[in-house]
PDB file of N, CA and C in Angstrom:
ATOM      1  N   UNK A   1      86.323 112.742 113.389  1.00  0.00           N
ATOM      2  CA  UNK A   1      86.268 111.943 112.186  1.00  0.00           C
ATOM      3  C   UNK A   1      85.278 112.605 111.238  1.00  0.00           C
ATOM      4  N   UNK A   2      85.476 112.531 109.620  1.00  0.00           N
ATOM      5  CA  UNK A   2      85.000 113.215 109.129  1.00  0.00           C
ATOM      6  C   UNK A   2      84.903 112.682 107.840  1.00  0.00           C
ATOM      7  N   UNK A   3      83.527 112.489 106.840  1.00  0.00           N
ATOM      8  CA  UNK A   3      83.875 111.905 105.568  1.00  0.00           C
ATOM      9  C   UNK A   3      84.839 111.873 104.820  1.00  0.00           C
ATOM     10  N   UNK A   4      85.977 111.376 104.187  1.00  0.00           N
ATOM     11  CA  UNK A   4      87.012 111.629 103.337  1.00  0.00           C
ATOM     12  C   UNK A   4      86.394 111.598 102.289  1.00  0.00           C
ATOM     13  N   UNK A   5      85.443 110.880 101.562  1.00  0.00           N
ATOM     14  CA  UNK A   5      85.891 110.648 100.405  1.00  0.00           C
ATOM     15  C   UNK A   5      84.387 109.719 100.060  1.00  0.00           C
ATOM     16  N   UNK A   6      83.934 109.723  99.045  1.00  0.00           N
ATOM     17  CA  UNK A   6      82.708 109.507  98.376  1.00  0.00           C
ATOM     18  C   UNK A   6      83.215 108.419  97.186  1.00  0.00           C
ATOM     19  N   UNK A   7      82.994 107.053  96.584  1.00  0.00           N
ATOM     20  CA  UNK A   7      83.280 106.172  95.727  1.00  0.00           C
ATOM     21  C   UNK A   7      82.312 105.594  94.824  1.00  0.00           C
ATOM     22  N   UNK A   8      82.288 105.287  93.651  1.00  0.00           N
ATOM     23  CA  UNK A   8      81.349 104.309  93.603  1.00  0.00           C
ATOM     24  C   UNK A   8      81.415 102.892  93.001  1.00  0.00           C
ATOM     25  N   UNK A   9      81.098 102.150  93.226  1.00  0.00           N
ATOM     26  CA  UNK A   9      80.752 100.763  92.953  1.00  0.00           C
ATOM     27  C   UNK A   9      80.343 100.629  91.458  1.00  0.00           C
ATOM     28  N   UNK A  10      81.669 100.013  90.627  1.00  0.00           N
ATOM     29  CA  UNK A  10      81.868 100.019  89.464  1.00  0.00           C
ATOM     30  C   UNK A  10      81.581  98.339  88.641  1.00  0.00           C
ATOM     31  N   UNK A  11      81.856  97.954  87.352  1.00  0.00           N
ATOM     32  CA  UNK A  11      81.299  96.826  87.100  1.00  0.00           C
ATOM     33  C   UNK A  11      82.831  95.873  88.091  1.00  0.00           C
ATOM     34  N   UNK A  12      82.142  94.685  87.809  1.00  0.00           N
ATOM     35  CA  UNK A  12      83.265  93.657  88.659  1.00  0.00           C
ATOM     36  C   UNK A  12      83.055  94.081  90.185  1.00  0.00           C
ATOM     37  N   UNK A  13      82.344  94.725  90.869  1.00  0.00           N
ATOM     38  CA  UNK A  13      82.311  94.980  92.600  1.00  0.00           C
ATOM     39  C   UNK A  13      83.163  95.854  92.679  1.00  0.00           C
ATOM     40  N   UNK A  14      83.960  96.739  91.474  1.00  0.00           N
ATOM     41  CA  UNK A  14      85.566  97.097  92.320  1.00  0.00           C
ATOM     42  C   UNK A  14      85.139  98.811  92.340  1.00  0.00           C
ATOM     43  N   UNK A  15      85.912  99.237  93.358  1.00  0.00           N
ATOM     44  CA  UNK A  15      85.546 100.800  93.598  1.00  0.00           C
ATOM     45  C   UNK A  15      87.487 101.336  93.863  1.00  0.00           C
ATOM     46  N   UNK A  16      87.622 102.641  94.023  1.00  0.00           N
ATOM     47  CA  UNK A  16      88.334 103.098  93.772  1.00  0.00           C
ATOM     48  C   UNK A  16      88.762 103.511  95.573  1.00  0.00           C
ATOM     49  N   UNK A  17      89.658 103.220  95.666  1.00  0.00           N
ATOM     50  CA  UNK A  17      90.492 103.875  97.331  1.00  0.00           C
ATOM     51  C   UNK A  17      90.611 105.265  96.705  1.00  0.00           C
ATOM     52  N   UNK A  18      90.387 106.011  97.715  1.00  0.00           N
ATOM     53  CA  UNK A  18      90.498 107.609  97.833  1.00  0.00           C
ATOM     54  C   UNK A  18      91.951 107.854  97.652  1.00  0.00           C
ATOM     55  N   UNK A  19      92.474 109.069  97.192  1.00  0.00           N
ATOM     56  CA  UNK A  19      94.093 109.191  97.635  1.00  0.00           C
ATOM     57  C   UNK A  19      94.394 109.418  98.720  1.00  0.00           C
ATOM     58  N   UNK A  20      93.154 110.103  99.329  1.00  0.00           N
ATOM     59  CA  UNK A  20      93.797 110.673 101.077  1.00  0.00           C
ATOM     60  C   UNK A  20      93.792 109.332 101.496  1.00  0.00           C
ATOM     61  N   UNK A  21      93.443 108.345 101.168  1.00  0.00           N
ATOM     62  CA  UNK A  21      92.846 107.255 101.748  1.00  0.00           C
ATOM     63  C   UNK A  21      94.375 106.097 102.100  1.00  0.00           C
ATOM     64  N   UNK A  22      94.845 106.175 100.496  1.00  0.00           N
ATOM     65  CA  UNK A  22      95.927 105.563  99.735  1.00  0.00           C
ATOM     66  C   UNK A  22      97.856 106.529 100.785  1.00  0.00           C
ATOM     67  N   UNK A  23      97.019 107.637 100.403  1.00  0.00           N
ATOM     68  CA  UNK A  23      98.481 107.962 101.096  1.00  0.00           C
ATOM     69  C   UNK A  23      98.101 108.240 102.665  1.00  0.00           C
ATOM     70  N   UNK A  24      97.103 108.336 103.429  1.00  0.00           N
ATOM     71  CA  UNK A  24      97.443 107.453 104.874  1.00  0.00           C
ATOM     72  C   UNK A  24      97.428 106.709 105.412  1.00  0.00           C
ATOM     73  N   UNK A  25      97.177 105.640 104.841  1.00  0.00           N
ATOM     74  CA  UNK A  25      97.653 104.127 104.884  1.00  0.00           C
ATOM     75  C   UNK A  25      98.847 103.429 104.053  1.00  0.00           C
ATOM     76  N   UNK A  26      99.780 104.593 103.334  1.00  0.00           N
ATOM     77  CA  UNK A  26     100.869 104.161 102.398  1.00  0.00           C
ATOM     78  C   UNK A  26     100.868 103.102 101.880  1.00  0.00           C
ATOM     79  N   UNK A  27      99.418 102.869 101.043  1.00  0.00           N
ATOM     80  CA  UNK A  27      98.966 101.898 100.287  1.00  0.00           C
ATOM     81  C   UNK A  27      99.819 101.601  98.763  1.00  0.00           C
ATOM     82  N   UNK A  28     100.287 100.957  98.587  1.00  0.00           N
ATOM     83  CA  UNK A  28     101.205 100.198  97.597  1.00  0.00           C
ATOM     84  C   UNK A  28     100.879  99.167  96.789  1.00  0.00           C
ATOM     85  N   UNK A  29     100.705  99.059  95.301  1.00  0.00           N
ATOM     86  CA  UNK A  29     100.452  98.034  94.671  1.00  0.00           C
ATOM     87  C   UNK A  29     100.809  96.730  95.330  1.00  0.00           C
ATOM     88  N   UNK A  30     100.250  95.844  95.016  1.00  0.00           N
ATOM     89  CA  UNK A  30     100.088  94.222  96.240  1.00  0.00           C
ATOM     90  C   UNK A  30      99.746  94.254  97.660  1.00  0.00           C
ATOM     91  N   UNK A  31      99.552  95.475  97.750  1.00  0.00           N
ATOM     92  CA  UNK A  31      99.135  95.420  99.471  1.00  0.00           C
ATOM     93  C   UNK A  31      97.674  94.342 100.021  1.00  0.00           C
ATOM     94  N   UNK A  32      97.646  94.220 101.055  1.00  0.00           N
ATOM     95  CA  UNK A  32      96.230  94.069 101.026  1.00  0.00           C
ATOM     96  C   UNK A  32      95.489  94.435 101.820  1.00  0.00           C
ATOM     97  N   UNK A  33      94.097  94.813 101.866  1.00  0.00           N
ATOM     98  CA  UNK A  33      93.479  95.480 102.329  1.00  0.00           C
ATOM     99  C   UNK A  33      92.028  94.166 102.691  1.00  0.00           C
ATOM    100  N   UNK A  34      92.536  94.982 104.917  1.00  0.00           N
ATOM    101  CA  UNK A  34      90.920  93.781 105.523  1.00  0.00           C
ATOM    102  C   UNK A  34      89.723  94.949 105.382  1.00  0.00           C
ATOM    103  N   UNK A  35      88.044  94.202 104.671  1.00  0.00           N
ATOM    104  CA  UNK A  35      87.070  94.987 104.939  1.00  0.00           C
ATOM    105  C   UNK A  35      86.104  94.137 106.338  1.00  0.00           C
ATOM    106  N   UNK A  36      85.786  94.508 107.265  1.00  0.00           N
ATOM    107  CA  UNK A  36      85.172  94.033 108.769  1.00  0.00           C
ATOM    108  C   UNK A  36      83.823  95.106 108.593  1.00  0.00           C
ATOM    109  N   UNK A  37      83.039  94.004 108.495  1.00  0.00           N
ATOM    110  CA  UNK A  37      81.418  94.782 108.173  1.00  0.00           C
ATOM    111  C   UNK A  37      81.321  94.630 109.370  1.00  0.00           C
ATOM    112  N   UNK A  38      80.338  95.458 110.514  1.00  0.00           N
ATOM    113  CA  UNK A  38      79.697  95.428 111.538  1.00  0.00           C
ATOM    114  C   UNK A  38      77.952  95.502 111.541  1.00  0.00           C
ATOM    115  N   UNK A  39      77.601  94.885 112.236  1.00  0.00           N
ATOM    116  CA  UNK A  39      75.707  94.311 112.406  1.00  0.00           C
ATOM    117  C   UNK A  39      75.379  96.057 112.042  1.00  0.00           C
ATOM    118  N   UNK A  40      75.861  96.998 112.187  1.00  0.00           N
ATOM    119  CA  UNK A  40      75.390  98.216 111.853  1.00  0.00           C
ATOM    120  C   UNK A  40      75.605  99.126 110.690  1.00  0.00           C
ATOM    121  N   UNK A  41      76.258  98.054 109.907  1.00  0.00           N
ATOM    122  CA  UNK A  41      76.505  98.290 108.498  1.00  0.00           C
ATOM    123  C   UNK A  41      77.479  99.410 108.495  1.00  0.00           C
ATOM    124  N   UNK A  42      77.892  99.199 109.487  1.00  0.00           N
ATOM    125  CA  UNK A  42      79.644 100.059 108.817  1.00  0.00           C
ATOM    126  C   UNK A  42      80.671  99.185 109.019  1.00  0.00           C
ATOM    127  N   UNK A  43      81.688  99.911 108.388  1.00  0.00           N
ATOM    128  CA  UNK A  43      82.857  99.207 108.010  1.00  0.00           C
ATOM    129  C   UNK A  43      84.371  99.706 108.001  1.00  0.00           C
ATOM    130  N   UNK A  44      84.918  98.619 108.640  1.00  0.00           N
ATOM    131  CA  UNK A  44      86.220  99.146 108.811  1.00  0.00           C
ATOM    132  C   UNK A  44      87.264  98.971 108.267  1.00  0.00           C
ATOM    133  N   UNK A  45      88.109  99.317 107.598  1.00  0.00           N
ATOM    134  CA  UNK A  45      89.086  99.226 106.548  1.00  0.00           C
ATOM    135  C   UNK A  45      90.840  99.335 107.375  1.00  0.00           C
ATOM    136  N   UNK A  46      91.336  98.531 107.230  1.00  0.00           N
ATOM    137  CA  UNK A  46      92.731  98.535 107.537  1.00  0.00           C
ATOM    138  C   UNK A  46      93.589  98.051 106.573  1.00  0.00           C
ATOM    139  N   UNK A  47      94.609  98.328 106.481  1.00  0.00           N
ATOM    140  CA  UNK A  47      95.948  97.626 105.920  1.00  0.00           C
ATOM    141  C   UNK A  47      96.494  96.589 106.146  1.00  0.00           C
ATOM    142  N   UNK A  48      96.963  95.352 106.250  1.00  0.00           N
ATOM    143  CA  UNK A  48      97.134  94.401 106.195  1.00  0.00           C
ATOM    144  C   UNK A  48      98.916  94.689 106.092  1.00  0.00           C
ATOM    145  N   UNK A  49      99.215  94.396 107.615  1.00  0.00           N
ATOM    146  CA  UNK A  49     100.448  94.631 108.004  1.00  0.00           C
ATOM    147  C   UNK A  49     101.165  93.206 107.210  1.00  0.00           C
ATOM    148  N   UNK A  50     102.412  93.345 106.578  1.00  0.00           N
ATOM    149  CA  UNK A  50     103.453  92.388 106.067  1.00  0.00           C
ATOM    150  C   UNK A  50     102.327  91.753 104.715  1.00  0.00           C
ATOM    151  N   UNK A  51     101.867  92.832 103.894  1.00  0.00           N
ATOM    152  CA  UNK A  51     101.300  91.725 103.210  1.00  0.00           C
ATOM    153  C   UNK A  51     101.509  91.819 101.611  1.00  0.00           C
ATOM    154  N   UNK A  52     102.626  92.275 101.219  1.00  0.00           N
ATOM    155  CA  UNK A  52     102.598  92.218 100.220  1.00  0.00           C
ATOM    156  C   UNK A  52     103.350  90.692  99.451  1.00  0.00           C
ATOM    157  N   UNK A  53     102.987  90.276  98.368  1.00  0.00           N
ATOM    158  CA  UNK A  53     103.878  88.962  98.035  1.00  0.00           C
ATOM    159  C   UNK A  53     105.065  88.940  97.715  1.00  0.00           C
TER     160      UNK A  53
END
């Protein structure tokens, strides 16, 4: 595992998904995306299977 990708935290909380990020998770407008903080301050990002509206 290896850094992808560097973001930053823009006005409104919102930051930008990486493209490597976007196209290996075949991320799609309405998708949604879970963030799972851990007591060690990292975080895990998944896709949110069946979730578009």
């Amino acid at each position: 595992m290896s850094e992808t990708s560097l973001t930053i935290r823009e006005s409104r909380r919102r930051t930008t998904v990486p493209k490597q990020i976007v196209d290996a998770l075949n991320l799609k407008d309405g998708d949604r995306i879970r963030w799972i903080l851990f007591h060690d301050n990292r975080i895990l990002i998944t896709k949110v299977q069946g979730s578009k509206k």
